[in-house]
Protein backbone atom coordinates (compact mmCIF):
# COMPACT_ATOMS: atom_id res chain seq x y z
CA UNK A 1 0.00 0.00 0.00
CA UNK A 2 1.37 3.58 -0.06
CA UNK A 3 -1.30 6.00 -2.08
CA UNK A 4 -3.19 9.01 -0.05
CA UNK A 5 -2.03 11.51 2.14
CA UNK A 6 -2.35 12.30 5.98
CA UNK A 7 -2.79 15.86 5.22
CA UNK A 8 -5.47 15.58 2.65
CA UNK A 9 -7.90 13.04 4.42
CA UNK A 10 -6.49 11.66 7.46
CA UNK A 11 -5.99 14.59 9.86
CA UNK A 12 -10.07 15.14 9.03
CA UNK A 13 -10.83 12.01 9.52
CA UNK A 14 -9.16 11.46 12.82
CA UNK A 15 -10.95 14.51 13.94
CA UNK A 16 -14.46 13.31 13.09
CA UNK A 17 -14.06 10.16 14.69
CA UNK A 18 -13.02 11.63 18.11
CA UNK A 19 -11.46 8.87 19.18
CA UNK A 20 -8.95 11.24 20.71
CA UNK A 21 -11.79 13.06 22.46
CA UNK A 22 -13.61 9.61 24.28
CA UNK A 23 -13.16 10.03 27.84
CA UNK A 24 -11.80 6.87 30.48
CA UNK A 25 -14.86 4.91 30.76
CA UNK A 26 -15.98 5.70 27.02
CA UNK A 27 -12.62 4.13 25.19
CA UNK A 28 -14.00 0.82 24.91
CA UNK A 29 -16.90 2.25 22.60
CA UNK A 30 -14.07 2.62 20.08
CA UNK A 31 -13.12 -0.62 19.96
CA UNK A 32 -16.18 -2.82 19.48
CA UNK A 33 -14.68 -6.02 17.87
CA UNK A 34 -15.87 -9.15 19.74
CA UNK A 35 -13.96 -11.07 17.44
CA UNK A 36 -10.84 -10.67 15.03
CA UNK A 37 -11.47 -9.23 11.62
CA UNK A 38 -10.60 -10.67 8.94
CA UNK A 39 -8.91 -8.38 7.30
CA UNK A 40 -6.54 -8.25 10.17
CA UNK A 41 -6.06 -12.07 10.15
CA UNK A 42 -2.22 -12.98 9.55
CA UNK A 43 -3.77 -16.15 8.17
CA UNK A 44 -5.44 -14.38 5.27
CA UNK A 45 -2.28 -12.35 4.56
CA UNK A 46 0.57 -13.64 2.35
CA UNK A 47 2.49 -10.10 2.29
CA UNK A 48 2.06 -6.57 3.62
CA UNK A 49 4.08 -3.80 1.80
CA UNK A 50 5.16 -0.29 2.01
CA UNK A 51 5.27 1.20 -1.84
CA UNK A 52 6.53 4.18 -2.62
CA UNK A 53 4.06 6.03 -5.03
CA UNK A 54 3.01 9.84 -6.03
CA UNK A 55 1.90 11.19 -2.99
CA UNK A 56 4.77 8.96 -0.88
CA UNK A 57 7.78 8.59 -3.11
CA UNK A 58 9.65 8.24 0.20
CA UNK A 59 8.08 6.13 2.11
CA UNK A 60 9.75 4.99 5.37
CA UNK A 61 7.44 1.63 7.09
CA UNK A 62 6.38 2.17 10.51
CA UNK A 63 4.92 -1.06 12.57
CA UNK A 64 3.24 -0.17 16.12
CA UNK A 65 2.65 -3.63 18.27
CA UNK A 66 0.29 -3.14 21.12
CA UNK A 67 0.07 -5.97 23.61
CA UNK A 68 -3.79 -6.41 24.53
CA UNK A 69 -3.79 -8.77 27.19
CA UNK A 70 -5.38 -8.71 30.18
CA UNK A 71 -1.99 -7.63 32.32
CA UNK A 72 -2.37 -4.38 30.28
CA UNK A 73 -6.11 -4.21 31.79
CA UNK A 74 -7.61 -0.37 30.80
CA UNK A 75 -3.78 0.82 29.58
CA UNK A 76 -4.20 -1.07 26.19
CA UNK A 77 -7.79 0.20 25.57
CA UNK A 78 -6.10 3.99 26.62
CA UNK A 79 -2.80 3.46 24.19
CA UNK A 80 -5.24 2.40 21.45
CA UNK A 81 -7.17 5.19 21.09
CA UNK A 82 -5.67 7.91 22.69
CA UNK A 83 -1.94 6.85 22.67
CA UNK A 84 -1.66 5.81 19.20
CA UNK A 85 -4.07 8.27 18.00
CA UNK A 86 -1.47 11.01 19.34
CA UNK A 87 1.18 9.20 17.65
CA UNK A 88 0.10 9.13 14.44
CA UNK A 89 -0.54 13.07 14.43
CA UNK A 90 2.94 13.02 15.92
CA UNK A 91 4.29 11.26 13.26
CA UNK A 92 3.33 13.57 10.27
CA UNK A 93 3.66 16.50 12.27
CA UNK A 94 7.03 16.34 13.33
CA UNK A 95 8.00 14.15 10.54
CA UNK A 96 11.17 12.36 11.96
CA UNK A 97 10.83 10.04 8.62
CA UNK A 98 9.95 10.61 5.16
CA UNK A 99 6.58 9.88 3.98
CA UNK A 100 5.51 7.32 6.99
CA UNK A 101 3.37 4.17 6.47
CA UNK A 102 1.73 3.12 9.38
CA UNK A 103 0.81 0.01 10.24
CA UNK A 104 -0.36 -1.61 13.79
CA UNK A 105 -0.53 -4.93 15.20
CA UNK A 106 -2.36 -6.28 18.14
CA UNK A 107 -0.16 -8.65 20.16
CA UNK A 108 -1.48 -11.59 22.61
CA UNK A 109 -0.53 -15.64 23.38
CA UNK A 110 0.28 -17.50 21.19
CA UNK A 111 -0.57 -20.52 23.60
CA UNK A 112 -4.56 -19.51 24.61
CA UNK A 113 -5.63 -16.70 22.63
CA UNK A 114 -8.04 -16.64 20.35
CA UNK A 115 -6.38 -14.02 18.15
CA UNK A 116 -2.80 -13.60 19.27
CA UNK A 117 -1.93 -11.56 16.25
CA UNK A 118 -3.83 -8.80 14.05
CA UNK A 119 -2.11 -6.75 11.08
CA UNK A 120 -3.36 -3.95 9.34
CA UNK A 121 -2.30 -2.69 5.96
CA UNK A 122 0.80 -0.27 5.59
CA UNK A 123 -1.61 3.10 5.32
CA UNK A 124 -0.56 7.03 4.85
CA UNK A 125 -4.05 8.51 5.39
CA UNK A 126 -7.73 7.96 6.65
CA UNK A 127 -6.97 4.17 6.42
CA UNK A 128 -5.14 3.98 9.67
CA UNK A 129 -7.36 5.45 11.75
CA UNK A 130 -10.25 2.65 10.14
CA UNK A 131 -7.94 0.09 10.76
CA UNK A 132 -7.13 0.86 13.88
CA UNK A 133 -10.40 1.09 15.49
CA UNK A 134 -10.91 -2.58 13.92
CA UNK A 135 -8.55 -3.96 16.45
CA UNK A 136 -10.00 -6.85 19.06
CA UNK A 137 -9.19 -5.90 22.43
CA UNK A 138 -9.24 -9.19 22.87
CA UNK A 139 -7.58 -8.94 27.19
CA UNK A 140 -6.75 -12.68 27.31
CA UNK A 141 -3.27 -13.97 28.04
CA UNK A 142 -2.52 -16.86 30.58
CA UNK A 143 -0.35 -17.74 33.00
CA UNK A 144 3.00 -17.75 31.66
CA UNK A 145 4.40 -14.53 32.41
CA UNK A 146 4.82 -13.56 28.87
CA UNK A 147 2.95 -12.48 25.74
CA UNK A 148 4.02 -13.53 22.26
CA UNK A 149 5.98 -9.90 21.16
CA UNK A 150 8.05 -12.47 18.83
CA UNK A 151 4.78 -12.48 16.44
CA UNK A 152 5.20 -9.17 14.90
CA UNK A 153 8.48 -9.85 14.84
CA UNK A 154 8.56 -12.94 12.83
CA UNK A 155 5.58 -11.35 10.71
CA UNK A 156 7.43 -8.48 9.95
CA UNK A 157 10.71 -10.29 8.99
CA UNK A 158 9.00 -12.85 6.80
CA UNK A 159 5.50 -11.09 5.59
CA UNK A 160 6.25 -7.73 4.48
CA UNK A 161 8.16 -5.71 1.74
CA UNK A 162 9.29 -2.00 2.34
CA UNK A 163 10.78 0.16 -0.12
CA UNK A 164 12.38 1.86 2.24
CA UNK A 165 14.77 -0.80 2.48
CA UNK A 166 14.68 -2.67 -0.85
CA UNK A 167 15.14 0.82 -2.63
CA UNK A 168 17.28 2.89 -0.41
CA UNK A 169 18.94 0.39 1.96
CA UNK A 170 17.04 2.46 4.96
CA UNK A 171 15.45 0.10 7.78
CA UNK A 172 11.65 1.13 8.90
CA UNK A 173 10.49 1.40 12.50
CA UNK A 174 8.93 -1.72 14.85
CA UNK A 175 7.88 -0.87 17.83
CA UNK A 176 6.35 -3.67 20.23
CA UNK A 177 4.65 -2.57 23.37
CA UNK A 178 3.77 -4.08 26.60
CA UNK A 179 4.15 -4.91 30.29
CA UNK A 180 5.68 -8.84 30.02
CA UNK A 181 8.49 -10.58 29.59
CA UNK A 182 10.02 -11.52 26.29
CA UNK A 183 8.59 -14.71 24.94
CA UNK A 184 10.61 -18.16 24.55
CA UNK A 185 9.52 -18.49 20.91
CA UNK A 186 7.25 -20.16 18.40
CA UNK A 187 6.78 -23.70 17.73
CA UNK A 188 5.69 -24.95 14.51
CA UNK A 189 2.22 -25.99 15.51
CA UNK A 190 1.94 -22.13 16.81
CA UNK A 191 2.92 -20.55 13.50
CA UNK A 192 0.32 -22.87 11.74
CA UNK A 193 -2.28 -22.21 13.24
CA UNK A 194 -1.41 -17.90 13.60
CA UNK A 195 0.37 -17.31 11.03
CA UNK A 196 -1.23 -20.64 8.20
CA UNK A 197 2.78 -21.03 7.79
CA UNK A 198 3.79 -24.63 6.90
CA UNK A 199 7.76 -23.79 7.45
CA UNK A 200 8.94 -26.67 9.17
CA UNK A 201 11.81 -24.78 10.99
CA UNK A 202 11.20 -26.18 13.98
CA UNK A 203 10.91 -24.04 17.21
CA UNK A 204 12.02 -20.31 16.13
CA UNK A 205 13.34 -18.89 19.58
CA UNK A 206 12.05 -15.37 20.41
CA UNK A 207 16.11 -14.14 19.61
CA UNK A 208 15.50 -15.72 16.03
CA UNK A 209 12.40 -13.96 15.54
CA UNK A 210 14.10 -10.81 16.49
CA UNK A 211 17.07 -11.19 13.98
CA UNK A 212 15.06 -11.72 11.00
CA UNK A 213 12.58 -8.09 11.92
CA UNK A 214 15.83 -6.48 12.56
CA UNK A 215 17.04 -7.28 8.92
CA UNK A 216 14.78 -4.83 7.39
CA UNK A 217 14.11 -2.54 10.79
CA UNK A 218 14.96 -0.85 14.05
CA UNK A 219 13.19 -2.50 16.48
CA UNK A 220 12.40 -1.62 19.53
CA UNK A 221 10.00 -2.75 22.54
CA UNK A 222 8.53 -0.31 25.01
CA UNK A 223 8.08 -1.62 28.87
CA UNK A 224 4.68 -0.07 30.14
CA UNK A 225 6.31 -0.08 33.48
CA UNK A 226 1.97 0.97 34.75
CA UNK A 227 1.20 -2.88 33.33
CA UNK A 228 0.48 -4.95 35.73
CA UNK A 229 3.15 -7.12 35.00
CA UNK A 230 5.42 -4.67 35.64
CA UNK A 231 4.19 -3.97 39.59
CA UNK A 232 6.61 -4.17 42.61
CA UNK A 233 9.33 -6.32 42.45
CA UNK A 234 8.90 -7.49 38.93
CA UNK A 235 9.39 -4.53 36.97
CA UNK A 236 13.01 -5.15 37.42
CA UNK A 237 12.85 -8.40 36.54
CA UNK A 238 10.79 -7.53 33.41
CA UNK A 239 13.38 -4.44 32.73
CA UNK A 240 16.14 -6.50 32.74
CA UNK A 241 15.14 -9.29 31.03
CA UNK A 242 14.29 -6.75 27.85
CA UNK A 243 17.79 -5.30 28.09
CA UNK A 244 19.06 -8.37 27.58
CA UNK A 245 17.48 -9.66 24.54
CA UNK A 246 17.38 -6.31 22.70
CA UNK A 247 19.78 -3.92 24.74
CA UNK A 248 19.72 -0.19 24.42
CA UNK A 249 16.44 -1.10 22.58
CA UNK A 250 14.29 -1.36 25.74
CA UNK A 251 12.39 1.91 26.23
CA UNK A 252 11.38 2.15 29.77
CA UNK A 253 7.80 3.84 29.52
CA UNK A 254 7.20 5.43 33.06
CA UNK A 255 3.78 6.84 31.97
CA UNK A 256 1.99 6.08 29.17
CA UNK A 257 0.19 9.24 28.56
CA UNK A 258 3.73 9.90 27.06
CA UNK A 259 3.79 7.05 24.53
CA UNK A 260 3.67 9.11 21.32
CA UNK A 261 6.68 12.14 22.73
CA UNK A 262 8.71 9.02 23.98
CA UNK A 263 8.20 7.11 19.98
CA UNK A 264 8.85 10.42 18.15
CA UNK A 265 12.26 10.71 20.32
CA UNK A 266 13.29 7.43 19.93
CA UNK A 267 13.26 8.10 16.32
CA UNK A 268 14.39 11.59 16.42
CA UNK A 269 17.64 10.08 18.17
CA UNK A 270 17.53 7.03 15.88
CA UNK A 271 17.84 9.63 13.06
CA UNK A 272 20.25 11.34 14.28
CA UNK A 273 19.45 14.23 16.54
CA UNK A 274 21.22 14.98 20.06
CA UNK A 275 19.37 13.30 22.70
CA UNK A 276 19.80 16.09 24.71
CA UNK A 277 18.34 18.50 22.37
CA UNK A 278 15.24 15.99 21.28
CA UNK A 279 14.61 16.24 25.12
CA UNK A 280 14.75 20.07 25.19
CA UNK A 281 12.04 20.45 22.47
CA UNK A 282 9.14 19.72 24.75
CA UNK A 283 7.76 21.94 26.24
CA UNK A 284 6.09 19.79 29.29
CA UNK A 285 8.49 19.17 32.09
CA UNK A 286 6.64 16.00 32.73
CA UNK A 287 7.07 15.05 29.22
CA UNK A 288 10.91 16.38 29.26
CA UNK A 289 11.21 13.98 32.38
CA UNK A 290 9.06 10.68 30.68
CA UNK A 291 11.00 11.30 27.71
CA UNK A 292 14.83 11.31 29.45
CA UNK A 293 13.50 8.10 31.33
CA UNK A 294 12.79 6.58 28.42
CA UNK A 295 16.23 7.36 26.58
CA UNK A 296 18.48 6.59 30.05
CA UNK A 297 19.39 10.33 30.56
């Protein structure tokens, strides 16, 4: 996908549906889906790409994984609408890529949910706010002390095309998000049944996963450290278990009212700016303080 603009119908569009606007106990009227669409369905989807066209003949790919489970509890319904909704104004407004493509995943468990993974298209206008708003808040999970982050990542390593890459040798933007621990990894039964793969790899550990999303981009995963997985003594556990599988690439997320200024400096840094100056250009010392947090400063 890659045709339309933000500026022409999106920014509208996002207005009229309000879902910025929905107060606490009115988010969930956003997200109505009892079930997973179809559209969204990895199993229907042999390849999602980012094409550069007219309107987007730079187009940089941009995947935002929110974790839905239960252990997120209100947060995910919150980051969903309100979060991610900021972000993507964010994105085109302060344009720390060229011509974005957005696309967002809902992540849950691979061992006992119903829909463990949902991908939208690549979109640059309206689109993404439709899409988005099609998610399944599913809230499931289990008992494992993990969700299945490793699914967007072997999705997005093996299921999409980005001319960002393939044309300019310039990696896109992943971004998982969530309060658990990293995952152990698929088995092939798993990606059968999720993903309607019949690879017979074997088990694909979560660090395997990883490798092949970080072929084509920069991949990141934010701790909600409000999750409830991430309460007392196990936020460190859950912090430090991140930093080792991905390093420098675990964005602590002290208050997730600050998702979308903590993304846009991860990728203003990313790009090349001076952390200290990305920072700076807030103007909210709360945000200032969420944002240094998130960046180790």
């Amino acid at each position: 996908m890659g045709g339309g603009s933000w500026a022409s119908t999106g920014r509208s569009y996002y207005r009229d549906t309000s879902i910025r606007a929905k107060s606490a106990h009115k988010v969930k009227e956003v997200f109505k889906s009892s079930r997973i669409n179809q559209a969204l369905d990895p199993k229907n989807v042999s390849l999602r790409e980012s094409c550069d066209s007219k309107d987007n003949p730079e187009s940089t790919a941009i995947i935002l994984a929110l974790d839905v489970t239960g252990s997120m509890g209100a947060i995910a319904h919150e980051i969903a609408s309100k979060g991610l909704g900021s972000l993507i104004e964010g994105i085109f407004q302060r344009k720390p890529v060229t011509d974005p493509h957005i696309m967002f995943m809902a992540v849950g468990d691979a061992n006992c949910d119903s829909a463990p993974l949902q991908v939208s298209q690549f979109e640059c206008d309206h689109r993404i706010v439709e899409q988005l708003t099609q998610i399944f808040v599913e809230q499931g999970g289990g008992g494992n002390n993990f969700e299945s982050y490793d699914l967007p990542w072997y999705f997005a390593g093996t299921r999409t095309a980005i001319d960002c890459f393939k044309k300019r040798n310039q990696k896109g933007y992943l971004f998982t998000m969530g309060d658990e621990l990293p995952p152990d990894g698929l088995t092939v039964d798993q990606r059968t049944e999720i993903l309607g793969t019949a690879d017979q790899k074997g088990f694909v550990k979560a660090g395997e996963s990883l490798a092949l999303a970080e072929e084509l981009y920069h991949t990141f995963h934010l701790i909600i450290e409000e999750g409830n997985a991430c309460r007392g003594a196990s936020k460190k556990r859950v912090i430090d278990a991140w930093k080792q599988l991905v390093g420098k690439r675990a964005i602590c997320v002290d208050n997730y009212r600050h998702l979308s200024e903590i993304v846009l400096s991860v990728m203003d840094v990313q790009e090349g700016a001076d952390p200290k100056s990305v920072i700076d250009s807030w103007h909210e010392e709360s945000i200032r303080n969420s944002v240094a947090h998130a960046l180790g400063l």
